[in-house]
C-alpha atoms as a PDB file:
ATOM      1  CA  UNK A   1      13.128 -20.249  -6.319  1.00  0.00           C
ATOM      2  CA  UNK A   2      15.666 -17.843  -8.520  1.00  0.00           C
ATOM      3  CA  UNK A   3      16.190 -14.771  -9.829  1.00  0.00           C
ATOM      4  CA  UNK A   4      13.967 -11.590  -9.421  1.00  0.00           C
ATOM      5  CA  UNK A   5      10.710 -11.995  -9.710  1.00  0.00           C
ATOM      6  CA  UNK A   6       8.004  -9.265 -10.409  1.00  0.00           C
ATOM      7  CA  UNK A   7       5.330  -8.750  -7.883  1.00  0.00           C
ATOM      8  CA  UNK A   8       1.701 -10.510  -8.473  1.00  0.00           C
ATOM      9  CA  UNK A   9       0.100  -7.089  -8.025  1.00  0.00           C
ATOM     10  CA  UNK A  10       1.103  -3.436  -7.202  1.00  0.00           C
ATOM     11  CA  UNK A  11       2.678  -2.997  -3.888  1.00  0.00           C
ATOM     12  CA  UNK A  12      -0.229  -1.048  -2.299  1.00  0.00           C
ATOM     13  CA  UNK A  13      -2.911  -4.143  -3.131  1.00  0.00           C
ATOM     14  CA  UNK A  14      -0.553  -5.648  -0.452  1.00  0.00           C
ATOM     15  CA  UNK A  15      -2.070  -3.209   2.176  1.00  0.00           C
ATOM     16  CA  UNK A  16      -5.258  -3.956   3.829  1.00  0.00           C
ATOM     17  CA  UNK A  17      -7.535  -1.015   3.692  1.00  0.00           C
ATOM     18  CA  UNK A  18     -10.736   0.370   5.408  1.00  0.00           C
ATOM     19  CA  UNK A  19     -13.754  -0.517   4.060  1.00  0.00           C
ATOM     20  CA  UNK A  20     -15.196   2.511   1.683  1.00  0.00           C
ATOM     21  CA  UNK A  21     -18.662   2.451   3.043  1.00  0.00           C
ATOM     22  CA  UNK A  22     -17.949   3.954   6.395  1.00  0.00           C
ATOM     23  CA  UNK A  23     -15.184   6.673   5.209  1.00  0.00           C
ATOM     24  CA  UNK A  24     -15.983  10.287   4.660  1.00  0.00           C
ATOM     25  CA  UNK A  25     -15.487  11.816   1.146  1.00  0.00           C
ATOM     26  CA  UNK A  26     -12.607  13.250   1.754  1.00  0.00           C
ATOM     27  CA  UNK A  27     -11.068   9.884   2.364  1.00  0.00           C
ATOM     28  CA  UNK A  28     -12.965   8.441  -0.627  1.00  0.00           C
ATOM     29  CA  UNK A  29     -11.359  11.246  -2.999  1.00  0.00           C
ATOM     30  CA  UNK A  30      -8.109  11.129  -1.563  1.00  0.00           C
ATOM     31  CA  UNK A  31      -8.284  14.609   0.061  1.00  0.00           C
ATOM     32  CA  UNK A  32      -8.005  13.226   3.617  1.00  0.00           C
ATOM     33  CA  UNK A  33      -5.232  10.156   4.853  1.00  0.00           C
ATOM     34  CA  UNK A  34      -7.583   6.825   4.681  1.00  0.00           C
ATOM     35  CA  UNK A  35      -6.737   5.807   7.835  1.00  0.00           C
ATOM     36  CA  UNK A  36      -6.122   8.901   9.949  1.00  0.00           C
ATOM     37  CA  UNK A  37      -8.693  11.731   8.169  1.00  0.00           C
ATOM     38  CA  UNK A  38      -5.775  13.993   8.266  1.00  0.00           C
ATOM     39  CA  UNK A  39      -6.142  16.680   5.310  1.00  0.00           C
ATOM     40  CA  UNK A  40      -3.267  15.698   2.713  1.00  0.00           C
ATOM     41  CA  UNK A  41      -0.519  17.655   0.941  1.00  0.00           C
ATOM     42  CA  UNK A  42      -0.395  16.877  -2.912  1.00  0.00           C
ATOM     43  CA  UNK A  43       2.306  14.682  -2.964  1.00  0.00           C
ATOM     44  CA  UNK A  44       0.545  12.092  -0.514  1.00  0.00           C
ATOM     45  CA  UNK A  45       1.204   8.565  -1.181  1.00  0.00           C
ATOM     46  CA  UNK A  46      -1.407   7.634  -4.070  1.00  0.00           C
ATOM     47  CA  UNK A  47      -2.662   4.052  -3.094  1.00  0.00           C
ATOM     48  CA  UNK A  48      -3.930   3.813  -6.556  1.00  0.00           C
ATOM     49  CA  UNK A  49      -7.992   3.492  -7.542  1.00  0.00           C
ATOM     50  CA  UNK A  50     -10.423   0.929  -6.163  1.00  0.00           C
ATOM     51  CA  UNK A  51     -13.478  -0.262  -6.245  1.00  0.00           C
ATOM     52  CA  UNK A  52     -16.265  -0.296  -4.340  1.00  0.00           C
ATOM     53  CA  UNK A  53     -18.820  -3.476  -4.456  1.00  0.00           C
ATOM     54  CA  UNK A  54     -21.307  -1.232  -6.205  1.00  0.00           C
ATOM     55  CA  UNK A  55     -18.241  -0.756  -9.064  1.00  0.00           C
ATOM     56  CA  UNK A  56     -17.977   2.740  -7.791  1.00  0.00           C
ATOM     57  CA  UNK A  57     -14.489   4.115  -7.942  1.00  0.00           C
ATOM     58  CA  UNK A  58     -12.600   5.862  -5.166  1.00  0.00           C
ATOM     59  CA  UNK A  59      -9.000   7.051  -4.871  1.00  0.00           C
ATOM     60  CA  UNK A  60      -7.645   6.222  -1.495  1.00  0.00           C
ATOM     61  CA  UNK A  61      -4.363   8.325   0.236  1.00  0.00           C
ATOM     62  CA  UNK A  62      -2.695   8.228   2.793  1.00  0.00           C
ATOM     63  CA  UNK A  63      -0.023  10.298   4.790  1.00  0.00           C
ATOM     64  CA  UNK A  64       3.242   9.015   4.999  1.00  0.00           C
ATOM     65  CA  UNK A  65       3.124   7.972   9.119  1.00  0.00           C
ATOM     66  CA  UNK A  66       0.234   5.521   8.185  1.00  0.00           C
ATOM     67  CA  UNK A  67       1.580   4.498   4.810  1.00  0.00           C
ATOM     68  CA  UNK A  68       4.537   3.290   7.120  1.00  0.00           C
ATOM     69  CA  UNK A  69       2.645   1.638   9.342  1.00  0.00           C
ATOM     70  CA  UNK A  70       0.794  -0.606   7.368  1.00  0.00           C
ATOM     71  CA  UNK A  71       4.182  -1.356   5.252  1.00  0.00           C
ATOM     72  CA  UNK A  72       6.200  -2.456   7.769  1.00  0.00           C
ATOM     73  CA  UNK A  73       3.040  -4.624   9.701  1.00  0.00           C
ATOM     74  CA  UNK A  74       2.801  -5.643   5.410  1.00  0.00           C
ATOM     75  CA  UNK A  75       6.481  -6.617   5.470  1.00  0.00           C
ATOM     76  CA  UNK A  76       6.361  -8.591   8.567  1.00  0.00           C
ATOM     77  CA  UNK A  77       3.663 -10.720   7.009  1.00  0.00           C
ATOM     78  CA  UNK A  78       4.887 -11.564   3.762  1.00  0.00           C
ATOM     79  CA  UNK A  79       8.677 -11.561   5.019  1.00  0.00           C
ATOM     80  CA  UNK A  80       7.498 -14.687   7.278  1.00  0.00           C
ATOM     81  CA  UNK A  81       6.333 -16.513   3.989  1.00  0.00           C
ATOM     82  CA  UNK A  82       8.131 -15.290   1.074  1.00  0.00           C
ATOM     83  CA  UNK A  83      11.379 -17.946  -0.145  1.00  0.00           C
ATOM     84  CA  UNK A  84      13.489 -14.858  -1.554  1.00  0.00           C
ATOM     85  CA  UNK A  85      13.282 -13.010   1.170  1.00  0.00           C
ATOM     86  CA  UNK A  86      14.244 -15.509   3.821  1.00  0.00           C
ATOM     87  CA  UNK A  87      17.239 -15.554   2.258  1.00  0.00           C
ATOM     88  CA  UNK A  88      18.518 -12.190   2.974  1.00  0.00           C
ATOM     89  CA  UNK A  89      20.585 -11.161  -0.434  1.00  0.00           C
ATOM     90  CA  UNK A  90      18.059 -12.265  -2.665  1.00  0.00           C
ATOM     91  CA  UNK A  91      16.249  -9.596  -4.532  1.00  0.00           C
ATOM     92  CA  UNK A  92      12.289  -9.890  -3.995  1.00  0.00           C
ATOM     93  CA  UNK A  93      10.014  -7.430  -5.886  1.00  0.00           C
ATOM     94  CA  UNK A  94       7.495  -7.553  -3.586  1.00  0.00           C
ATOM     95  CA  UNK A  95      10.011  -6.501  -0.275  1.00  0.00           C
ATOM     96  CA  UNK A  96      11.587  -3.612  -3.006  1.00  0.00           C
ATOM     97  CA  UNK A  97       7.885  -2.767  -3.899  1.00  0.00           C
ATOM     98  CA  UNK A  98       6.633  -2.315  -0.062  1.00  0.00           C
ATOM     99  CA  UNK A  99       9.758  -0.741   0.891  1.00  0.00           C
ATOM    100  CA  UNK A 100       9.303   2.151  -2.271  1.00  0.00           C
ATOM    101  CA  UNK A 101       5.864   2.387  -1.252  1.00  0.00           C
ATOM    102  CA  UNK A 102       6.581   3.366   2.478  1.00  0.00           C
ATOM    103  CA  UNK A 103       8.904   6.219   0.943  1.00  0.00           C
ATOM    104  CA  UNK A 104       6.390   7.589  -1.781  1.00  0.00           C
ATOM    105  CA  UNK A 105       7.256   5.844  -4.764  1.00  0.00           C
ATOM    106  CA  UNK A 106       5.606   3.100  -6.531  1.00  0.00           C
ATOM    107  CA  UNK A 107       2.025   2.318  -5.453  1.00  0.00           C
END
């Protein structure tokens, strides 16, 4: 495998998140962090809108320690199976993608 590929999906579908049904609606809006219910600031890292089963949407959030979190324990995983990035100076959109998420950028 060559060359820089673009990921599959957004960077932040990489992140496994809570399921909707038992989070308050603060974390449902995106007022409060999705995993630790702490209130947010505005610039919060935007994990983009889901659905629920029901098709209802919600707008999950997090705070930057717990965006972190579950981008590095993200990185480990696909690190361990991803060709481009077992070669370490090969560009891999999906590493770039996780890494820009963990520092607010793309979702």
């Amino acid at each position: 495998m060559t060359g820089h590929q673009a990921p599959p999906e957004p960077p932040s579908s990489l992140l496994p998140l809570p399921d909707p049904i038992g989070l308050a609606n603060t974390q449902l809006c995106g007022r409060s962090c999705l995993w630790c219910c702490v209130t947010l600031p505005a610039d919060a890292i935007d994990l983009g809108e889901r659905q629920t089963p029901d098709g209802t949407a919600w707008f999950p959030r997090s705070c930057r320690t717990c965006t972190r979190a579950r981008v590095n324990d993200a990185l480990r995983a696909h690190k361990a199976f991803c060709e481009l990035c077992i070669e370490v100076d090969i560009p891999c959109a999906t590493r770039d993608g996780l890494r820009a998420l963990a520092h607010g950028g793309a979702r």
